[in-house]
N, C-alpha and C. Protein backbone atom coordinates (compact mmCIF):
# COMPACT_ATOMS: atom_id res chain seq x y z
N UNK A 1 8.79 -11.16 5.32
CA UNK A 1 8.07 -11.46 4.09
C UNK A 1 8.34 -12.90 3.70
N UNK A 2 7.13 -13.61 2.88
CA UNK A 2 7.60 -15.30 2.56
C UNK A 2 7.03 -15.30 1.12
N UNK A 3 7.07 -16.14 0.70
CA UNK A 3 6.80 -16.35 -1.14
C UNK A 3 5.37 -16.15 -0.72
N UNK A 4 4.54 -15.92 -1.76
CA UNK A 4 3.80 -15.55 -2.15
C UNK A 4 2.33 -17.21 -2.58
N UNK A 5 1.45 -17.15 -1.68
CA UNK A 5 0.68 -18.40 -1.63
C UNK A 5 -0.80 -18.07 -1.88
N UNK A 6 -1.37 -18.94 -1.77
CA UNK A 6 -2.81 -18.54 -2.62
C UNK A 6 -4.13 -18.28 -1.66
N UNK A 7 -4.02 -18.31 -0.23
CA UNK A 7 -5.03 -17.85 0.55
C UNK A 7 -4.90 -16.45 0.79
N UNK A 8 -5.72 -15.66 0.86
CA UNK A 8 -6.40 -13.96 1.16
C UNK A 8 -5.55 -14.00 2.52
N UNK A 9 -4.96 -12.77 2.94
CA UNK A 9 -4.98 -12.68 4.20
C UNK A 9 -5.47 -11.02 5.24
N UNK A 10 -5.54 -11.18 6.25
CA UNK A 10 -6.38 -9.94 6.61
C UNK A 10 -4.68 -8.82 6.81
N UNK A 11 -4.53 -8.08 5.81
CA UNK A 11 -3.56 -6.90 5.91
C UNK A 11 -4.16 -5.49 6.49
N UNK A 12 -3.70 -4.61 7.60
CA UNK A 12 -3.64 -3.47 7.93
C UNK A 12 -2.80 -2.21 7.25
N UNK A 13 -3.44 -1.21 6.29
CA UNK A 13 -2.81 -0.42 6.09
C UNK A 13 -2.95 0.95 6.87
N UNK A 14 -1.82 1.32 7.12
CA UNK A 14 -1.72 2.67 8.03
C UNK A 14 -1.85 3.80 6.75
N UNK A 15 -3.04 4.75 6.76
CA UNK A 15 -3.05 5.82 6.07
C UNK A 15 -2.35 6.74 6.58
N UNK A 16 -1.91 8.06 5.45
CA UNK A 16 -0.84 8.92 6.01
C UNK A 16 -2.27 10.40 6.03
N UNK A 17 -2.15 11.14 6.74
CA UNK A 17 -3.00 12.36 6.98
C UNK A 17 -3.21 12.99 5.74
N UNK A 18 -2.46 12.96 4.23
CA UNK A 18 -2.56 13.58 2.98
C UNK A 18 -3.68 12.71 1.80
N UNK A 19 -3.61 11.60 2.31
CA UNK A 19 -4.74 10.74 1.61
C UNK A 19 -5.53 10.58 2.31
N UNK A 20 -5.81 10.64 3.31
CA UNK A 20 -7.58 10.10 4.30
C UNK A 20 -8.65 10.65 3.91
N UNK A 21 -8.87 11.73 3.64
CA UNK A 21 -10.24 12.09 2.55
C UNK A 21 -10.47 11.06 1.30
N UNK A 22 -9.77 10.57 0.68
CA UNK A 22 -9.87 9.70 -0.61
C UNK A 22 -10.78 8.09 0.17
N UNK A 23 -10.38 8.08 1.74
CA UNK A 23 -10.84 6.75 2.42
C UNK A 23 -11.53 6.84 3.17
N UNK A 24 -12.58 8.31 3.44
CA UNK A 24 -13.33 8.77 4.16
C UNK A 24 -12.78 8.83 5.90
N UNK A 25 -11.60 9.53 5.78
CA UNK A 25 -11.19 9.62 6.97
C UNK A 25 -10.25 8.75 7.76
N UNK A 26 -9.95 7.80 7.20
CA UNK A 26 -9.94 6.45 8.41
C UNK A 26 -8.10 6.95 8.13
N UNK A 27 -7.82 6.34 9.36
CA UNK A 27 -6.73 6.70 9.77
C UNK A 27 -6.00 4.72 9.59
N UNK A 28 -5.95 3.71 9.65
CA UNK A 28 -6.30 2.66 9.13
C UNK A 28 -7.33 1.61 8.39
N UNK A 29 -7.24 0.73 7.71
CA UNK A 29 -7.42 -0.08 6.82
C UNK A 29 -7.14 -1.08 6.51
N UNK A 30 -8.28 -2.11 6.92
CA UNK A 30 -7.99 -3.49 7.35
C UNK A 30 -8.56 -4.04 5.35
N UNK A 31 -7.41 -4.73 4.74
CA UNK A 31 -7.66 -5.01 3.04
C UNK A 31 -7.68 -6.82 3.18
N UNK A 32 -8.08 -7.23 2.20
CA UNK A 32 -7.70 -8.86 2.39
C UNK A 32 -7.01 -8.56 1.05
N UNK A 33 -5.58 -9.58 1.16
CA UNK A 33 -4.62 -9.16 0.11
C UNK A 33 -3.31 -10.33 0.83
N UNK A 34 -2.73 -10.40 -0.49
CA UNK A 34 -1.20 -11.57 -0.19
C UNK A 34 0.37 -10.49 -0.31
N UNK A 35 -0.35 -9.19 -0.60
CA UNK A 35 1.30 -8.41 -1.31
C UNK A 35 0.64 -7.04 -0.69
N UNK A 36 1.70 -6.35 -0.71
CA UNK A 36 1.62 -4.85 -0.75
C UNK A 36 0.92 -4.32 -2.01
N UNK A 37 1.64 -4.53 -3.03
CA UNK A 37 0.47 -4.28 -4.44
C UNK A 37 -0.84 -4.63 -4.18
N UNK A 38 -1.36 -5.95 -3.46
CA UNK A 38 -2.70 -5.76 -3.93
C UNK A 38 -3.36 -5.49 -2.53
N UNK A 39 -2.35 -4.77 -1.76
CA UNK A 39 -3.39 -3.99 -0.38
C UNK A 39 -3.57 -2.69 -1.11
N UNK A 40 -2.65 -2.07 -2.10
CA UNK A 40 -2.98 -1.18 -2.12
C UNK A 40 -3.59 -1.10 -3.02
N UNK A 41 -3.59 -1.78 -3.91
CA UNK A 41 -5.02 -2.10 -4.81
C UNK A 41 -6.30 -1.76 -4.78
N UNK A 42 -6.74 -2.87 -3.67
CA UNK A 42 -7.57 -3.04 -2.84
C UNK A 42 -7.72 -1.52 -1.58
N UNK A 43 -7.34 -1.14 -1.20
CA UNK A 43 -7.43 0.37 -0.74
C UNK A 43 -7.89 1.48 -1.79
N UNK A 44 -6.99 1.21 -2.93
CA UNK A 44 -7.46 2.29 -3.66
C UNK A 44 -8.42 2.12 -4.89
N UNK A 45 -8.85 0.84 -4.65
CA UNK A 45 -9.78 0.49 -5.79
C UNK A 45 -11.55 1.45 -6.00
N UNK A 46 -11.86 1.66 -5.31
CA UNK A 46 -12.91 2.94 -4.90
C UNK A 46 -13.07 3.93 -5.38
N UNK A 47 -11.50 4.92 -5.57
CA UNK A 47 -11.35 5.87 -5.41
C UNK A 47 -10.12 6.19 -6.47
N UNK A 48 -10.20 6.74 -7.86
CA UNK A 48 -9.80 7.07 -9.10
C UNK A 48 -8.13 8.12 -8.50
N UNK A 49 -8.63 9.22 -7.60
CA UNK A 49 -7.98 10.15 -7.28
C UNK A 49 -6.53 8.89 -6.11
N UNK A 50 -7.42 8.18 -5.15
CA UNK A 50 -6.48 7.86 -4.39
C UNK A 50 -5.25 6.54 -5.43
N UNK A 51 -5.67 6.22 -6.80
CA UNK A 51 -4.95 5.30 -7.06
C UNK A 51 -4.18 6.24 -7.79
N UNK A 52 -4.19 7.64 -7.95
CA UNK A 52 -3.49 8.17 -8.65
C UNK A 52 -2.40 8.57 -8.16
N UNK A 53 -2.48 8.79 -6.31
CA UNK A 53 -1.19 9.15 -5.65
C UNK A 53 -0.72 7.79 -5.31
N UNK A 54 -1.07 6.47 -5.51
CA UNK A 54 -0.15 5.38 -5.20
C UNK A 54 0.30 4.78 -6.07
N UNK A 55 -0.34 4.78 -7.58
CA UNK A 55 -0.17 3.89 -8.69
C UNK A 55 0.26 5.13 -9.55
N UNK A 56 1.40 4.58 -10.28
CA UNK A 56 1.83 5.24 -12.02
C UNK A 56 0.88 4.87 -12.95
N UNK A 57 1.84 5.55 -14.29
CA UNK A 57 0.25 5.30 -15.06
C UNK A 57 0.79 4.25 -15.64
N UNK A 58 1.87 2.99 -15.03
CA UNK A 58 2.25 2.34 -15.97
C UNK A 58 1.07 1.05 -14.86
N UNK A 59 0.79 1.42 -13.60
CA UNK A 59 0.47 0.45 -12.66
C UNK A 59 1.74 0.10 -11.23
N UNK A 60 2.62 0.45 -11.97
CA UNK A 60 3.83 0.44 -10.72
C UNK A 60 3.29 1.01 -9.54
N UNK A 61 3.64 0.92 -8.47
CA UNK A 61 3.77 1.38 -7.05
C UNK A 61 4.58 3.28 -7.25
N UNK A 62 4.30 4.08 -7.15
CA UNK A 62 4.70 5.42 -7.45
C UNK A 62 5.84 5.15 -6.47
N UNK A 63 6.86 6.03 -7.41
CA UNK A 63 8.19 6.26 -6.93
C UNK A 63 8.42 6.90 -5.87
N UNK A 64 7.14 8.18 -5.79
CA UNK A 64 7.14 8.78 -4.37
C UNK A 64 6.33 8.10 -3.27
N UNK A 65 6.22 7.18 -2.92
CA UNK A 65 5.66 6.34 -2.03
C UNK A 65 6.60 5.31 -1.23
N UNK A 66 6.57 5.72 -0.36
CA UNK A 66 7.80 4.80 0.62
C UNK A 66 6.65 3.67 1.48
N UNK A 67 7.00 2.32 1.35
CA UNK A 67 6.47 1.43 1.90
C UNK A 67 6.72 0.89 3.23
N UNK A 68 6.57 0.71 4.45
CA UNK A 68 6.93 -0.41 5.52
C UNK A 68 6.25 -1.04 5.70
N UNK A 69 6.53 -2.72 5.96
CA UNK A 69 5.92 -3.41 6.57
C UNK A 69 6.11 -4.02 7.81
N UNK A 70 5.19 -3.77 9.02
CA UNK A 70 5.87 -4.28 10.01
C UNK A 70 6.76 -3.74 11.07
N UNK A 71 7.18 -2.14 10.24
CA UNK A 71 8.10 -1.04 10.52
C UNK A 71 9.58 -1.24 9.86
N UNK A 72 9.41 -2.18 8.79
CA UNK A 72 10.72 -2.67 8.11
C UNK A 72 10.50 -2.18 6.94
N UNK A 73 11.21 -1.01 5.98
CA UNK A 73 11.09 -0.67 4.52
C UNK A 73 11.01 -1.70 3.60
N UNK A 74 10.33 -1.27 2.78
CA UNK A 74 10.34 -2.09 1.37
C UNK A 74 11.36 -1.71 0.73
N UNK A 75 12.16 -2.19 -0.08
CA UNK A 75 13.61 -1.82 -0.80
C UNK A 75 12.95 -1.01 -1.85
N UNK A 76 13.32 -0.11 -1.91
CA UNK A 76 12.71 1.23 -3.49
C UNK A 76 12.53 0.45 -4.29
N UNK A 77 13.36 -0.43 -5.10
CA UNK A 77 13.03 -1.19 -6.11
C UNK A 77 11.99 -1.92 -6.47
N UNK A 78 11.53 -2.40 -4.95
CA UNK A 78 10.74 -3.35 -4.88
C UNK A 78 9.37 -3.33 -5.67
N UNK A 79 8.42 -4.02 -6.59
CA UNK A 79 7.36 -3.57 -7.23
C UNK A 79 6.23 -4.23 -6.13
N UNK A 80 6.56 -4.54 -5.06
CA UNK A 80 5.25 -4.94 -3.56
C UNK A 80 4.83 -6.14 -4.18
N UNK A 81 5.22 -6.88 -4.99
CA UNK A 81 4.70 -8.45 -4.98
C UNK A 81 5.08 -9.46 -4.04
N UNK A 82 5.82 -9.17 -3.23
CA UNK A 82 6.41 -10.23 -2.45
C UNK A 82 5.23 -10.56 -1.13
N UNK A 83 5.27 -11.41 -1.20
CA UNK A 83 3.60 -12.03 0.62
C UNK A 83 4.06 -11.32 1.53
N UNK A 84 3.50 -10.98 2.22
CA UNK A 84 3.31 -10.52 3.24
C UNK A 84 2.59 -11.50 4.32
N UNK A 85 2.75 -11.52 5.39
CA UNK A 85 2.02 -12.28 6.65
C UNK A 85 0.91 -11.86 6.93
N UNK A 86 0.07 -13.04 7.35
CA UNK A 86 -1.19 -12.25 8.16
C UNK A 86 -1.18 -11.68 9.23
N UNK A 87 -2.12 -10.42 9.06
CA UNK A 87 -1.65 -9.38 10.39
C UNK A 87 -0.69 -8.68 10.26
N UNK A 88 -0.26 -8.61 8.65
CA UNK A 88 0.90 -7.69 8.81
C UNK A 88 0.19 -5.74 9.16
N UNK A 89 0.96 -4.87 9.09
CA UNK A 89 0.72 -3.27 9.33
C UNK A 89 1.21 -3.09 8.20
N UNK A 90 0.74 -2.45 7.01
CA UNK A 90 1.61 -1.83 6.13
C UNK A 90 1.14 -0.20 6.13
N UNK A 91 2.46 0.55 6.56
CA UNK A 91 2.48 1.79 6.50
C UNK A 91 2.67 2.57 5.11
N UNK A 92 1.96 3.71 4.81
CA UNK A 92 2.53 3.87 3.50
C UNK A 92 2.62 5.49 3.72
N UNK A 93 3.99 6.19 3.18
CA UNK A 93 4.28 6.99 3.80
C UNK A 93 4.76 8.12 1.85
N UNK A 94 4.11 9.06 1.57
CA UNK A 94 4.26 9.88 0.53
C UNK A 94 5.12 11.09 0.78
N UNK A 95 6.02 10.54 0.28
CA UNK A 95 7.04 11.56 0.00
C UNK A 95 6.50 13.19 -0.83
N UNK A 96 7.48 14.16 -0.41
CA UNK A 96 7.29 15.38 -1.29
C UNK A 96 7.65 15.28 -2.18
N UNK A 97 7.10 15.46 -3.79
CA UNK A 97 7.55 15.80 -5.14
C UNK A 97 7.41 17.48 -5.58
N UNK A 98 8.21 17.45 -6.69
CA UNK A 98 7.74 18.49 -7.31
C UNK A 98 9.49 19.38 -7.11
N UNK A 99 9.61 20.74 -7.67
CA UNK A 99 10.93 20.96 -8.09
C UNK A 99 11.03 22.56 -7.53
C-alpha cells in the first residue's frame, strides 16, 4: 500500500459466493478507485442491499468484513483509506455474525 494520490486506478475485487447475486453473478470486479473504501463503494454503489453487507450505517467498512489486498490482510482497524496500487486484487471475505 502507498499514500494515497489523485489518479483513478483500475482495482480488482474478488466477490465472495454470499454476495454475487447483489453483482449479477460475477465472481470478480474490475472498479476504478485509489482505496479499498472507494472499490467498495464503487462495487456497491448500484445495489442498496449489497452496501448493506459491506457498509455500517455509520459508512464504516462493516466489522464483519475481512479485507485482503494482494493476499495481505487489512489490519481490522483499518477504515480502507489507505492507496492501493494499480492492479491491485482486493478480496473481500464476510465473516459469520449473529449469536
Amino acid at each position: 500500500m502507498r499514500k494515497k494520490g489523485n489518479s483513478m486506478q483500475q482495482l480488482t475485487v474478488i466477490v465472495p459466493p454470499s454476495i454475487r447475486p447483489y453483482v449479477g453473478g460475477q465472481s470478480r470486479i474490475t472498479v476504478e478507485a485509489q482505496t479499498v473504501r472507494e472499490a467498495l463503494g464503487a462495487m456497491s454503489a448500484k445495489s442498496a442491499q449489497l452496501k448493506e453487507h459491506l457498509f455500517d450505517t455509520k459508512g464504516e467498512i462493516n466489522r464483519f468484513v475481512r479485507i485482503f489486498v494482494n493476499g495481505r490482510p487489512v489490519p481490522l482497524g483499518s477504515r480502507g483509506d489507505e492507496a492501493v496500487e494499480n492492479g491491485a486484487e482486493i478480496a473481500v471475505v464476510l465473516a459469520l455474525a449473529g449469536g
